[in-house]
N, C-alpha and C. Protein backbone atom coordinates (compact mmCIF):
# COMPACT_ATOMS: atom_id res chain seq x y z
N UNK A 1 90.14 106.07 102.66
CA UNK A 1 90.75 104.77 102.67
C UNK A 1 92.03 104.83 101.85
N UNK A 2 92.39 104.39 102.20
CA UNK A 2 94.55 104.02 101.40
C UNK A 2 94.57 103.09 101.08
N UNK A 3 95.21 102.56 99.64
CA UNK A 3 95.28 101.66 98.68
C UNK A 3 96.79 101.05 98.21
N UNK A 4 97.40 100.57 98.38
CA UNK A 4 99.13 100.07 98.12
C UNK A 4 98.54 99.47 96.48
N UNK A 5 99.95 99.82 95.73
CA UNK A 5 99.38 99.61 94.49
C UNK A 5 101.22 99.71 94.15
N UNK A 6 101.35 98.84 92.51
CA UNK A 6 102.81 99.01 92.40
C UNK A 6 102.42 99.87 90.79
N UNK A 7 103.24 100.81 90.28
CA UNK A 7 103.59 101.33 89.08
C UNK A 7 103.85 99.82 87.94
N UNK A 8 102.88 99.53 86.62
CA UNK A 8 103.56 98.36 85.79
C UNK A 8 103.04 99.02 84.47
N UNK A 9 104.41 99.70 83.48
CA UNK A 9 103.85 100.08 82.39
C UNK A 9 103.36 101.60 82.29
N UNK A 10 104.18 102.06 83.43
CA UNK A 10 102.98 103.65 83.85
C UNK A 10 102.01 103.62 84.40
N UNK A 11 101.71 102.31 84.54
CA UNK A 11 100.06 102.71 85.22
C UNK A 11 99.68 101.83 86.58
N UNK A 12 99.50 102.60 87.35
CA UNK A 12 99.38 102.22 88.70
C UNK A 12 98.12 100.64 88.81
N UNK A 13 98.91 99.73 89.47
CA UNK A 13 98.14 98.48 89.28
C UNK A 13 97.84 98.31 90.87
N UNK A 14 96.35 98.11 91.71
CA UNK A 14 96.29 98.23 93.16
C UNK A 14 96.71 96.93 93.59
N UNK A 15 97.58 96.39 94.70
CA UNK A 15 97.45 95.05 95.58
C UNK A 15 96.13 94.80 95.54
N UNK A 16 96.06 93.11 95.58
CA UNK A 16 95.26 92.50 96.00
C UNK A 16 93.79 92.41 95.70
N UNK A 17 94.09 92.88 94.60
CA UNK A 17 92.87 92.74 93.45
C UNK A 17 91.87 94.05 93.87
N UNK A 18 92.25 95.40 94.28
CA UNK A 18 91.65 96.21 94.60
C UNK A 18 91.45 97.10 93.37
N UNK A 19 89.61 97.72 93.15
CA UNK A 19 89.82 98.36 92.40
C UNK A 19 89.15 99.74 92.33
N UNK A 20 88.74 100.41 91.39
CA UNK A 20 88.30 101.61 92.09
C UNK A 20 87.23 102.40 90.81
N UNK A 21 86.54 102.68 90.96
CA UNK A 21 85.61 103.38 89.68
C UNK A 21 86.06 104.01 88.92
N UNK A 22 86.14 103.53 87.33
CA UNK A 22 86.68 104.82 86.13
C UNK A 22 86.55 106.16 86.81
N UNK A 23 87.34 107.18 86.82
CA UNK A 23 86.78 108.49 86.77
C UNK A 23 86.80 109.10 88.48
N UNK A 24 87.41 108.26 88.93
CA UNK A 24 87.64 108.63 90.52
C UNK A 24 88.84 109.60 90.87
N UNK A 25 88.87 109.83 91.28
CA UNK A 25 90.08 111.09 91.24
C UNK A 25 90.79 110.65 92.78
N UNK A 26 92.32 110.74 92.35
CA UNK A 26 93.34 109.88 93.47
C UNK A 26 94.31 110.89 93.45
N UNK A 27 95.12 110.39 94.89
CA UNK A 27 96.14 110.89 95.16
C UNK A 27 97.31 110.09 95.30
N UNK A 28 98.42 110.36 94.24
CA UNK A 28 99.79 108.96 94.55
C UNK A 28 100.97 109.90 94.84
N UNK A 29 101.33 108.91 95.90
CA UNK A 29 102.39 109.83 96.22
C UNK A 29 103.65 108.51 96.42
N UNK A 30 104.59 108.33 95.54
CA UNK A 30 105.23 107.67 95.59
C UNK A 30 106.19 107.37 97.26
N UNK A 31 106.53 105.65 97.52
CA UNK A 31 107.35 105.50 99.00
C UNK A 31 108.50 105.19 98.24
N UNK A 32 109.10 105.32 99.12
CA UNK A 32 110.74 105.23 99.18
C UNK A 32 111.02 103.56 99.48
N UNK A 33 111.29 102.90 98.29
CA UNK A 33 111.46 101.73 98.56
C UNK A 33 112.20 100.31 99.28
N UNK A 34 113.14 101.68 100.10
CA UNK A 34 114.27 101.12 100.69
C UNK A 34 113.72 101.24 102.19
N UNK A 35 112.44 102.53 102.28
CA UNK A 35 111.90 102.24 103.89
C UNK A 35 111.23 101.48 104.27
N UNK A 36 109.66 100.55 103.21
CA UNK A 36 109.68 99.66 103.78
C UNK A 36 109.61 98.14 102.48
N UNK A 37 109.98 97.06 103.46
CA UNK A 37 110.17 95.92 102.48
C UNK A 37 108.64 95.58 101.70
N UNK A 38 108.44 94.95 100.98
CA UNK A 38 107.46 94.16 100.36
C UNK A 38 106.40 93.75 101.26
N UNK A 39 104.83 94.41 101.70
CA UNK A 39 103.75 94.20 102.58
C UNK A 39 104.08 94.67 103.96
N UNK A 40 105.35 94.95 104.33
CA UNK A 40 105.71 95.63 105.62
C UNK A 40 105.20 96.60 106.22
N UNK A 41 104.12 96.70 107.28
CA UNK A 41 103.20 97.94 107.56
C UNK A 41 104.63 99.10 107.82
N UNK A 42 104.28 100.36 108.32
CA UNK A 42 105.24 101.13 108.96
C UNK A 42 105.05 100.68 110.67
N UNK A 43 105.81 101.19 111.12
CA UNK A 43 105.69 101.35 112.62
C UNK A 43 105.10 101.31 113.85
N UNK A 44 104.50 102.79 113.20
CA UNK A 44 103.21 103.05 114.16
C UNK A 44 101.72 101.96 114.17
N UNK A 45 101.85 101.01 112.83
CA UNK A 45 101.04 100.11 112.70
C UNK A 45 101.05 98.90 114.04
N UNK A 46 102.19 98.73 114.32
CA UNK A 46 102.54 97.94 115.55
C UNK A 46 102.22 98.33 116.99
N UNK A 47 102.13 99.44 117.24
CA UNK A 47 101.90 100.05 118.61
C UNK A 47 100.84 99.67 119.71
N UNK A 48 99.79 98.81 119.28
CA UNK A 48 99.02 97.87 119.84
C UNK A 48 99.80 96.79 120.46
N UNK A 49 100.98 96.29 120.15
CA UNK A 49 101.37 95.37 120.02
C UNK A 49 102.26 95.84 121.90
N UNK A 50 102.38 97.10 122.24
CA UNK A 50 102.91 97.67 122.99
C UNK A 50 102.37 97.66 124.72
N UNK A 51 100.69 97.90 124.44
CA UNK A 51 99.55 98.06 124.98
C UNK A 51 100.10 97.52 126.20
N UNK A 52 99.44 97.33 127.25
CA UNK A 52 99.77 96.95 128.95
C UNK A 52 98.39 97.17 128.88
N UNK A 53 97.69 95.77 129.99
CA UNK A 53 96.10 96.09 130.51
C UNK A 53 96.95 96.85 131.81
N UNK A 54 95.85 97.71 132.12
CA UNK A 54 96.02 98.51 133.03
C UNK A 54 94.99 98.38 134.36
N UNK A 55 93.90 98.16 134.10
CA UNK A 55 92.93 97.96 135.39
C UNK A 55 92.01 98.74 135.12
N UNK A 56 92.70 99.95 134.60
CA UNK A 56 92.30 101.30 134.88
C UNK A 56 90.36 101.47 134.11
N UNK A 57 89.19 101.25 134.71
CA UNK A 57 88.61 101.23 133.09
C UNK A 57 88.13 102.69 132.62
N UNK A 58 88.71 104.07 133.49
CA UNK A 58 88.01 105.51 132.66
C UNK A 58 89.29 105.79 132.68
N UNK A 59 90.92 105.01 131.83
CA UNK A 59 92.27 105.91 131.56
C UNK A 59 92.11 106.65 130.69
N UNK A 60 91.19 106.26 129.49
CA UNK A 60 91.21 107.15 128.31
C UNK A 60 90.57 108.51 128.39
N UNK A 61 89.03 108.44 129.20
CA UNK A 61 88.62 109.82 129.38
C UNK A 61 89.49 110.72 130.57
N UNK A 62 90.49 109.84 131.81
CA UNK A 62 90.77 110.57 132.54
C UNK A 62 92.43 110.44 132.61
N UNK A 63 92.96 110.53 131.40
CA UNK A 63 94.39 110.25 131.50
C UNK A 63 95.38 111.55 131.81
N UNK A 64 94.66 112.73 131.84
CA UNK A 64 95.10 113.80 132.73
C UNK A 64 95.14 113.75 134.02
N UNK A 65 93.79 113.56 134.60
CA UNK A 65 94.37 113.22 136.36
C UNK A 65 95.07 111.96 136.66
N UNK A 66 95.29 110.99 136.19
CA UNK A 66 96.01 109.49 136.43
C UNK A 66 97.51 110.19 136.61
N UNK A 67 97.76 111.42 135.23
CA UNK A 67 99.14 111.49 134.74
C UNK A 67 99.33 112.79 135.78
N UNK A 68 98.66 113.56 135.83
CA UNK A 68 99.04 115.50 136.57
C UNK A 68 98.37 115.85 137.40
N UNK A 69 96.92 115.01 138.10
CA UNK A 69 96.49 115.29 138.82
C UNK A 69 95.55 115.60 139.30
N UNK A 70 95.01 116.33 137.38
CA UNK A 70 93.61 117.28 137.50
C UNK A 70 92.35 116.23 137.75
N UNK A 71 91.49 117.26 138.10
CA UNK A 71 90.09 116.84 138.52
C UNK A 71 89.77 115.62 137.33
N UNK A 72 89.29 114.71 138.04
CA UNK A 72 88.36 113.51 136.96
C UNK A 72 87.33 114.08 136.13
N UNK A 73 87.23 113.38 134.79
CA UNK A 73 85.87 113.98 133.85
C UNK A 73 85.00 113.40 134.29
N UNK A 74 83.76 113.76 134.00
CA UNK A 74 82.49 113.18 134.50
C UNK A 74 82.43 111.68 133.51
């Protein structure tokens, strides 16, 4: 799970009242604050937003033959 949290004082404070067990061991890797604004997901967070119903209801198991041709999966 991923946690947004701001630096106050040196010490990493989590959004939204999130917190986490003394003694847990984390990984911070500082963002670049100019890529995204204040609560702004990235990008790829939106890509649902893209979606088309299709009809189709086996595109996901058979999106090779729809796209190239090959034999349907069972």
């Amino acid at each position: 799970m991923t946690y947004r949290g701001h630096v106050r004082n040196g010490v990493v404070v989590l959004d939204n009242g999130s917190s986490l067990a003394d003694g847990t061991v984390v990984k911070v890797e500082p963002l670049d604050a100019g890529a995204l604004a204040a609560g702004e997901l990235p990008p790829l967070f939106h890509i649902g937003e893209r979606a088309k119903k299709t009809g189709i209801p086996d595109l996901a198991r058979n999106h090779d033959h729809y796209l190239y041709g090959h034999p349907k999966a069972d």
